[in-house]
C-alpha atoms as a PDB file:
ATOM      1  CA  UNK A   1     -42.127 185.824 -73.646  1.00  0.00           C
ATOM      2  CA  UNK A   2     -42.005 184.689 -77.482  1.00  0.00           C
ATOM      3  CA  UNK A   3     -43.513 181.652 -76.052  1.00  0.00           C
ATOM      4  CA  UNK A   4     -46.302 183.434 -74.543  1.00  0.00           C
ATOM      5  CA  UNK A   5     -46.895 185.778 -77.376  1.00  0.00           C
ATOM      6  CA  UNK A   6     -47.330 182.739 -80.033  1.00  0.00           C
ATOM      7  CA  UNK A   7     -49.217 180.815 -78.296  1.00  0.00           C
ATOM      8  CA  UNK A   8     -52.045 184.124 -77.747  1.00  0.00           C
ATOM      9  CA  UNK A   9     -52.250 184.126 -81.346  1.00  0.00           C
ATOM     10  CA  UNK A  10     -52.301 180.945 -81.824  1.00  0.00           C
ATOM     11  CA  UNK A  11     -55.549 180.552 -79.283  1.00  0.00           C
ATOM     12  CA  UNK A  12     -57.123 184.461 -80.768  1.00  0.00           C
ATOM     13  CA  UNK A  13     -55.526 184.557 -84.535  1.00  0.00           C
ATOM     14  CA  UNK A  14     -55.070 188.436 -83.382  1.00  0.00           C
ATOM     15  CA  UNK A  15     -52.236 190.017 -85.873  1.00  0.00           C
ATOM     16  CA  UNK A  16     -51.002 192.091 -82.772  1.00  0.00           C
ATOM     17  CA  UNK A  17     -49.040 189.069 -80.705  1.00  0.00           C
ATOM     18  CA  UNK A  18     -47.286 188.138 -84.167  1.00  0.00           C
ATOM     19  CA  UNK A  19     -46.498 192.223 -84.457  1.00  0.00           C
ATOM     20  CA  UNK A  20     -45.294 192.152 -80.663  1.00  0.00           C
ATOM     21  CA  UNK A  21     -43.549 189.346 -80.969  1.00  0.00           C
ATOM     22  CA  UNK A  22     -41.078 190.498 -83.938  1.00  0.00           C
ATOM     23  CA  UNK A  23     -40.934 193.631 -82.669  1.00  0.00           C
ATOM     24  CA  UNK A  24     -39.136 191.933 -79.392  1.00  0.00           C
ATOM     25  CA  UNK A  25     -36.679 189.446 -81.848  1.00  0.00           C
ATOM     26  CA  UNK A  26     -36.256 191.788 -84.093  1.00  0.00           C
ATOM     27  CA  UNK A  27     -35.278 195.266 -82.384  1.00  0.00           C
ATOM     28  CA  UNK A  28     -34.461 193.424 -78.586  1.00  0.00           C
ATOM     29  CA  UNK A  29     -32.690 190.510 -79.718  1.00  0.00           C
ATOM     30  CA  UNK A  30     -34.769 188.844 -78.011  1.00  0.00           C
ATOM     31  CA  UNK A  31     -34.302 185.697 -80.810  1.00  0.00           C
ATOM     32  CA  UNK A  32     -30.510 185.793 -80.425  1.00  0.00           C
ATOM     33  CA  UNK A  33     -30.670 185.817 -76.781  1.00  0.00           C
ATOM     34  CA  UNK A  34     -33.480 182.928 -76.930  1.00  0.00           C
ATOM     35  CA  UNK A  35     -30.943 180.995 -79.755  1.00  0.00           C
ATOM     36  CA  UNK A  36     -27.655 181.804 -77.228  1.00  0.00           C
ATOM     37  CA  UNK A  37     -25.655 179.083 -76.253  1.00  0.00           C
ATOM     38  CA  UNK A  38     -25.569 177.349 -73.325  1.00  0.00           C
ATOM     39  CA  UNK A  39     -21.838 177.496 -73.122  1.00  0.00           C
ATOM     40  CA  UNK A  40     -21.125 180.732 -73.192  1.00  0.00           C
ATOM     41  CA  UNK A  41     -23.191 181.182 -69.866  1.00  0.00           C
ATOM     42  CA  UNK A  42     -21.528 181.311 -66.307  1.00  0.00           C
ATOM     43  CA  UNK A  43     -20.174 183.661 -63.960  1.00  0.00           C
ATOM     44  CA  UNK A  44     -20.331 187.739 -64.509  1.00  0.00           C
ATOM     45  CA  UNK A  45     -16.618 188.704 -65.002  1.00  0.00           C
ATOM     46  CA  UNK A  46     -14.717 190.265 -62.051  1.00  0.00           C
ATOM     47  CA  UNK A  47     -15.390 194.285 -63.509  1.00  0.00           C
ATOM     48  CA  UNK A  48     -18.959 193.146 -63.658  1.00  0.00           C
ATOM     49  CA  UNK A  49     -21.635 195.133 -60.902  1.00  0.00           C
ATOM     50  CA  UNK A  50     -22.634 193.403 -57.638  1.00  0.00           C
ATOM     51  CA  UNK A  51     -25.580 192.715 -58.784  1.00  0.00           C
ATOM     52  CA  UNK A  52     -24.527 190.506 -61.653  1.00  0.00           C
ATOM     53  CA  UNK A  53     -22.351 189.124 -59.931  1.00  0.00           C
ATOM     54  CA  UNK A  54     -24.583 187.827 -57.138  1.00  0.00           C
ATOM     55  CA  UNK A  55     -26.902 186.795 -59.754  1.00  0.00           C
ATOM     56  CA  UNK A  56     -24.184 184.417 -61.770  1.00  0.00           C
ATOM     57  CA  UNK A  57     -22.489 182.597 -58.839  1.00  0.00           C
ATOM     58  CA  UNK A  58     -24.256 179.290 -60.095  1.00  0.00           C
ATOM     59  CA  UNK A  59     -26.345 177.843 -61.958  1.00  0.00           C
ATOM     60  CA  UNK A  60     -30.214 178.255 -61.833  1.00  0.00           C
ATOM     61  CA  UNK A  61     -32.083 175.265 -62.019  1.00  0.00           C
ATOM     62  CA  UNK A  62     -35.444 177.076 -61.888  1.00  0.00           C
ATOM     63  CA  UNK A  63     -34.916 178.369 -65.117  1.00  0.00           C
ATOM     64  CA  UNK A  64     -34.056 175.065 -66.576  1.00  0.00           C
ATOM     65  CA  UNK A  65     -37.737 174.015 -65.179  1.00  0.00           C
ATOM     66  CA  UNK A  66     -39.075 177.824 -67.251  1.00  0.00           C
ATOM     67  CA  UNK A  67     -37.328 177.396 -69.582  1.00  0.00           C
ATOM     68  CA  UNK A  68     -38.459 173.574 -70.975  1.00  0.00           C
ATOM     69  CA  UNK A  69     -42.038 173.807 -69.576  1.00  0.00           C
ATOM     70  CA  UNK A  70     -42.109 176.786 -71.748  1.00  0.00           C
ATOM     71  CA  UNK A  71     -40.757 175.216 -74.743  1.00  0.00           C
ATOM     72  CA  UNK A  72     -44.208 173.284 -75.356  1.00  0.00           C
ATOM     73  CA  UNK A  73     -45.266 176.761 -76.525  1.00  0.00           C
ATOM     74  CA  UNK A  74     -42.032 177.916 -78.323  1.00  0.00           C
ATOM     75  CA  UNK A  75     -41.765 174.732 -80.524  1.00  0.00           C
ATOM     76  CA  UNK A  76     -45.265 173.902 -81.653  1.00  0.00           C
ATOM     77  CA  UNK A  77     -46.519 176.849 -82.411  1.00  0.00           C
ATOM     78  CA  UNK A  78     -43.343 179.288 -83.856  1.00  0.00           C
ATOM     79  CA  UNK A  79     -44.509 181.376 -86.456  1.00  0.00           C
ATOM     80  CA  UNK A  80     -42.721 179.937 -89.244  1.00  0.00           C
ATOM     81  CA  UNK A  81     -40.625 176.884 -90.763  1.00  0.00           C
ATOM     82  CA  UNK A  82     -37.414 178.805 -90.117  1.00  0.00           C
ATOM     83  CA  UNK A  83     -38.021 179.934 -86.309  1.00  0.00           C
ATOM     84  CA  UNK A  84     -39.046 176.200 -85.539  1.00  0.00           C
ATOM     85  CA  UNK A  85     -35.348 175.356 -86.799  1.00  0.00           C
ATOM     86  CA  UNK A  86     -33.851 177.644 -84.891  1.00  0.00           C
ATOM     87  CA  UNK A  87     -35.588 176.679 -81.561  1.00  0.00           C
ATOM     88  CA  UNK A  88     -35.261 172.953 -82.060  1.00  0.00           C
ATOM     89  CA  UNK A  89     -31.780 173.727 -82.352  1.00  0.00           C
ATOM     90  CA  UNK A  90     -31.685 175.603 -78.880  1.00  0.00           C
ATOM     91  CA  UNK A  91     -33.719 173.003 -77.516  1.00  0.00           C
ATOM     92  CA  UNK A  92     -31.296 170.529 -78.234  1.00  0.00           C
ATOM     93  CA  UNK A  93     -28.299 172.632 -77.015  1.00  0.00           C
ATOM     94  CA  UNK A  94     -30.198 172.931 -73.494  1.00  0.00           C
ATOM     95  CA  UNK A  95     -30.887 169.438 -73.352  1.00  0.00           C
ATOM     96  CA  UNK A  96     -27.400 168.083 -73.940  1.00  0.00           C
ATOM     97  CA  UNK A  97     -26.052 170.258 -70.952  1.00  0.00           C
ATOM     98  CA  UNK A  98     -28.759 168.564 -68.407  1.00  0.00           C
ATOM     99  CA  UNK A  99     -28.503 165.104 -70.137  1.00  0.00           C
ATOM    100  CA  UNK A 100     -26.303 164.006 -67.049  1.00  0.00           C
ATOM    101  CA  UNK A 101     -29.384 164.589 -65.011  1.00  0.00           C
ATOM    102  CA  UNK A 102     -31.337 161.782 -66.379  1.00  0.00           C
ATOM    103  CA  UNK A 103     -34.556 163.982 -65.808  1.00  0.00           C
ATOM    104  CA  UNK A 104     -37.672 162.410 -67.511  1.00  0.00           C
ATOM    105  CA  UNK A 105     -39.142 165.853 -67.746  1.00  0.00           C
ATOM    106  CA  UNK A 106     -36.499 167.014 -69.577  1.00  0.00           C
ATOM    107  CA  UNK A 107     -36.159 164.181 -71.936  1.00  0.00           C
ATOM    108  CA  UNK A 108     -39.698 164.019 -72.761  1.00  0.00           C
ATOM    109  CA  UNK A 109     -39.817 168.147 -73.144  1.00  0.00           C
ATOM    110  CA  UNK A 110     -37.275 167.419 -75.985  1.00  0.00           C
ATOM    111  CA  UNK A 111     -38.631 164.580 -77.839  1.00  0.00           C
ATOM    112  CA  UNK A 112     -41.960 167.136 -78.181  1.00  0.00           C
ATOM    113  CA  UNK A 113     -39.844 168.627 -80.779  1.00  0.00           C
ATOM    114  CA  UNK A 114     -39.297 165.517 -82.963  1.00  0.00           C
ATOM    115  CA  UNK A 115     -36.230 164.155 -81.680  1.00  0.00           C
ATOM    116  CA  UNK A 116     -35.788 160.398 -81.725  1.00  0.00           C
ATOM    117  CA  UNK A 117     -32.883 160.451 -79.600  1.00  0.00           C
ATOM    118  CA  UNK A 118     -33.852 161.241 -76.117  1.00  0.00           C
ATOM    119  CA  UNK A 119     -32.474 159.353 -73.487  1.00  0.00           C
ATOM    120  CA  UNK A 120     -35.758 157.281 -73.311  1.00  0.00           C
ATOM    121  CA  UNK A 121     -33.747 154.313 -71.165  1.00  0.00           C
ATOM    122  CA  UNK A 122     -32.456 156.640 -68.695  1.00  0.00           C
ATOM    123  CA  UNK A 123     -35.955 158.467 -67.955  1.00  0.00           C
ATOM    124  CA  UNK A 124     -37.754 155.227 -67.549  1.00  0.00           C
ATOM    125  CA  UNK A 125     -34.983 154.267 -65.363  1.00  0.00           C
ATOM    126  CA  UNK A 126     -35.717 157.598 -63.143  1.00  0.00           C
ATOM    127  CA  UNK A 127     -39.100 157.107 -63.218  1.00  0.00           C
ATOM    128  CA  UNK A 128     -39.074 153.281 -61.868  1.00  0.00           C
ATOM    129  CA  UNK A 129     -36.509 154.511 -59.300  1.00  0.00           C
ATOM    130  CA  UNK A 130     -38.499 157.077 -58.040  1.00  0.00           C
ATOM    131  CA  UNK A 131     -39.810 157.492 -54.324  1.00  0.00           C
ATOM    132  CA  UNK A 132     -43.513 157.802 -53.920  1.00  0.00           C
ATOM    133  CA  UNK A 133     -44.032 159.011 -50.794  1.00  0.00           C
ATOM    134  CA  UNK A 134     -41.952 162.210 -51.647  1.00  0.00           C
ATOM    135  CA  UNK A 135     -40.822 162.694 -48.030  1.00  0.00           C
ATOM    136  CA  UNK A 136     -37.455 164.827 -47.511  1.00  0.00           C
ATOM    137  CA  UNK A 137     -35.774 162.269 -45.554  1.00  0.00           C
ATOM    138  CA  UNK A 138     -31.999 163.157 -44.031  1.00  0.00           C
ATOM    139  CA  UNK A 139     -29.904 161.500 -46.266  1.00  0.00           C
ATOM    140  CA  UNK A 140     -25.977 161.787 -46.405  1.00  0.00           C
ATOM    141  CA  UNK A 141     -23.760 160.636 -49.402  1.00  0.00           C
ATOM    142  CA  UNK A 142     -20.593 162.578 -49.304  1.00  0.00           C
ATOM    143  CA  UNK A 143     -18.781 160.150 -47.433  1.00  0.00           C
ATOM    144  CA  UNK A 144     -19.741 157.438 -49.931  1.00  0.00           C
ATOM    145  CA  UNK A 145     -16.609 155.277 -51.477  1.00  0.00           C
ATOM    146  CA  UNK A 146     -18.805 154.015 -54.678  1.00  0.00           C
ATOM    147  CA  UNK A 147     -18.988 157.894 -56.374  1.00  0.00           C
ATOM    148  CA  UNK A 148     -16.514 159.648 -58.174  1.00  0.00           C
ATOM    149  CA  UNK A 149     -16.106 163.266 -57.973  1.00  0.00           C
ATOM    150  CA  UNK A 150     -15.321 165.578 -60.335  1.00  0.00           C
ATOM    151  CA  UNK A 151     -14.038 168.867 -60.100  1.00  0.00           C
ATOM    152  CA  UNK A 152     -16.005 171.789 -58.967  1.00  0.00           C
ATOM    153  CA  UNK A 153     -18.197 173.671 -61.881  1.00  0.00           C
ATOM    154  CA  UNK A 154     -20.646 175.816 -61.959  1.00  0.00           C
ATOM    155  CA  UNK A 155     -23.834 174.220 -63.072  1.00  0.00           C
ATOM    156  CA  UNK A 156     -23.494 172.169 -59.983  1.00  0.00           C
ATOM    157  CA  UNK A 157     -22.508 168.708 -61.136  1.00  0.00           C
ATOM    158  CA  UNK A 158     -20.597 167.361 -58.145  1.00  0.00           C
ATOM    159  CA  UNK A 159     -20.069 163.468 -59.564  1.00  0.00           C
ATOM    160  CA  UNK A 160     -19.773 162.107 -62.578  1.00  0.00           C
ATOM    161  CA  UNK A 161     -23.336 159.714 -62.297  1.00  0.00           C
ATOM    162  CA  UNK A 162     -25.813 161.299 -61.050  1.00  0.00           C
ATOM    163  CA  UNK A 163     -27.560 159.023 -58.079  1.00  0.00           C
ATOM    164  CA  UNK A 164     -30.507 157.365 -58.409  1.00  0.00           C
ATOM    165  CA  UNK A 165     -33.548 159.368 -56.970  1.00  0.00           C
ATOM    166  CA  UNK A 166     -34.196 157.094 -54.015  1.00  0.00           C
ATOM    167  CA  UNK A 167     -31.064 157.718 -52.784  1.00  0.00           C
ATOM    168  CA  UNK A 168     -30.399 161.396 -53.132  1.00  0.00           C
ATOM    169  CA  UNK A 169     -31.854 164.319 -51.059  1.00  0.00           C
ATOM    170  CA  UNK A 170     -33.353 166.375 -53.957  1.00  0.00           C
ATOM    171  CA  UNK A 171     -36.307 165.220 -56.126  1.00  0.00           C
ATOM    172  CA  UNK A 172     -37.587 168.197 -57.299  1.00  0.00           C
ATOM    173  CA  UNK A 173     -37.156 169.700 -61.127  1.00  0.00           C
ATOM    174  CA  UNK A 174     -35.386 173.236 -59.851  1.00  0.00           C
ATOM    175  CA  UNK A 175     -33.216 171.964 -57.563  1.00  0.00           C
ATOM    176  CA  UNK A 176     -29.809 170.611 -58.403  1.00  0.00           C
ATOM    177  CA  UNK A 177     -30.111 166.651 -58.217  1.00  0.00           C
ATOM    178  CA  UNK A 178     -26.540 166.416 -58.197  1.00  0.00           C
ATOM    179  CA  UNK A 179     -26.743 167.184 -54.275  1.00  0.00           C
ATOM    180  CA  UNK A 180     -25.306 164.541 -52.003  1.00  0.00           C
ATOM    181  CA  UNK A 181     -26.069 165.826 -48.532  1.00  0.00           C
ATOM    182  CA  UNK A 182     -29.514 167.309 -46.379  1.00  0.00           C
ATOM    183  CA  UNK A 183     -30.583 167.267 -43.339  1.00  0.00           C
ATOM    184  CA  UNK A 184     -34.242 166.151 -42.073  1.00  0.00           C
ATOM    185  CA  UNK A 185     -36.196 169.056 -43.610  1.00  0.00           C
ATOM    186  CA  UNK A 186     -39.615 166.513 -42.330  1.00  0.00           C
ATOM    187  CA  UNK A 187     -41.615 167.856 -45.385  1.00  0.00           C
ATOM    188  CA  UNK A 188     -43.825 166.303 -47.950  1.00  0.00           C
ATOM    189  CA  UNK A 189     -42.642 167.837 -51.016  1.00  0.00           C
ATOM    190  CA  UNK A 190     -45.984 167.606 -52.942  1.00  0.00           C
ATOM    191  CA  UNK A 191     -49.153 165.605 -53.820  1.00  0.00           C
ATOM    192  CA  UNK A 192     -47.243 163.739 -56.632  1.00  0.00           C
ATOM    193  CA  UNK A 193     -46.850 165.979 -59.183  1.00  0.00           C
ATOM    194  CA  UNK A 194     -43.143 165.717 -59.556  1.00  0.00           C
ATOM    195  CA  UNK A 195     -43.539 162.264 -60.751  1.00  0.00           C
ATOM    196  CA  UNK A 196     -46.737 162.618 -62.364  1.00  0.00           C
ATOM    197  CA  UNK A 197     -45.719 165.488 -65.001  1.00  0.00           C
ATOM    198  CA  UNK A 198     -43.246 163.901 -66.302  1.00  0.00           C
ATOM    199  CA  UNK A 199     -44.851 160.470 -66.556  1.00  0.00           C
ATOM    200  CA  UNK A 200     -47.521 162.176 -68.118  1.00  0.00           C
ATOM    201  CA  UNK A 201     -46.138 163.771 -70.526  1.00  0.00           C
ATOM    202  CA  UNK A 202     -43.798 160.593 -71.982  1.00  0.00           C
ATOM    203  CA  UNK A 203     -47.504 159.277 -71.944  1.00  0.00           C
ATOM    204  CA  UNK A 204     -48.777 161.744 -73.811  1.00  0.00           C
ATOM    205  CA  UNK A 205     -46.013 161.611 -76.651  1.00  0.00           C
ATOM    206  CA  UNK A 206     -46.471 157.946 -76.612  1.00  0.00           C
ATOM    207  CA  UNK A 207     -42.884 156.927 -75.781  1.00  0.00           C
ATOM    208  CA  UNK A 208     -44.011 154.695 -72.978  1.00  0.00           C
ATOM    209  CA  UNK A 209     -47.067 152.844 -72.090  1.00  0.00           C
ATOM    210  CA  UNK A 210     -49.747 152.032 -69.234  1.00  0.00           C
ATOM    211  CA  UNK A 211     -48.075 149.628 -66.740  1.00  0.00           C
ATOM    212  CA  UNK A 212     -48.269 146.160 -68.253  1.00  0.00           C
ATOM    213  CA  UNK A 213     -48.814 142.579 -66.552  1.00  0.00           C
ATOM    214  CA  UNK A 214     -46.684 140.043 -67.937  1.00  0.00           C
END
């Protein structure tokens, strides 16, 4: 919402959004819950309502995909010096918890802000490994001897590398790409846009080039 709110007045210049937008950080915390630690998320305790509960058996990686994609509107355009600190800093905190993912779009959503560590090696490495076609083939890995599992969690990492994407059954940004096993779901997951945001965007930013002939 803060995202939303600067970038209207950054696109109008009307004084309202910057009212509206203190008015939510200031009186409905909406800063300190925007600056929270990832760490200190996970499962509602056991006294908590059923609700919460069903909402905090696991991780959500939809609103790791909201939450970055929205970032491009947090960062850049933050109302002050002091407010861009504080997001880069809860940027970064997101980032190192999905690191392990070795998600281009993440990577590249975090070196927006600056950052000149970013994990550029492993998102080229994702992108180059990364099926075209985009066909949700059955695929099967559990019973694999050449992965290491780790012990159960609840942002979903099941080993302790994730796989490359060829090889695992999820591709897309708000699922958890630590999955081993699917069945044949015989779907084309999209027209290329998984691969082509991301690619994009490290394009845009400049931290990797046009394909080059040697």
């Amino acid at each position: 919402m803060i995202g939303f709110l600067q970038s209207a007045y950054k696109h109008t210049g009307k004084e309202i959004f910057i009212e509206k937008a203190f008015e939510l950080m200031n009186e409905y915390k909406y800063l300190q819950n925007l600056t929270r630690q990832f760490s200190e998320i996970g499962p509602a305790p056991k006294d908590a309502d059923n609700w919460s509960k069903m909402l905090s058996e696991e991780w959500n990686h939809s609103d790791d995909e909201m939450y970055f994609l929205t970032y491009w509107s947090l960062y850049p355009y933050a109302f002050n010096d002091t407010l861009k600190t504080q997001y880069k800093a809860a940027i970064k905190d997101h980032w190192e918890w999905e690191r392990p993912e070795r998600n281009p779009l993440w990577n590249f959503c975090y070196a927006m802000t600056g950052a000149t560590e970013f994990d550029l090696d492993e998102s080229v490495w994702t992108l180059k490994e990364w099926p075209l076609d985009m066909i949700e083939y059955a695929v099967e890995n559990s019973h694999r001897k050449d992965i290491k599992i780790i012990e159960k969690n609840f942002w979903g990492q099941i080993t302790s590398e994730i796989l490359p994407p060829d090889e695992r059954p999820e591709l897309k940004h708000n699922r958890n790409l630590f999955k081993l096993d699917n069945g044949d779901r015989s779907a084309e997951l999209s027209a290329g846009d998984t691969f082509l945001l991301p690619y994009w965007m490290g394009r845009y930013l400049g931290v990797i080039s046009e394909p080059l002939k040697n």
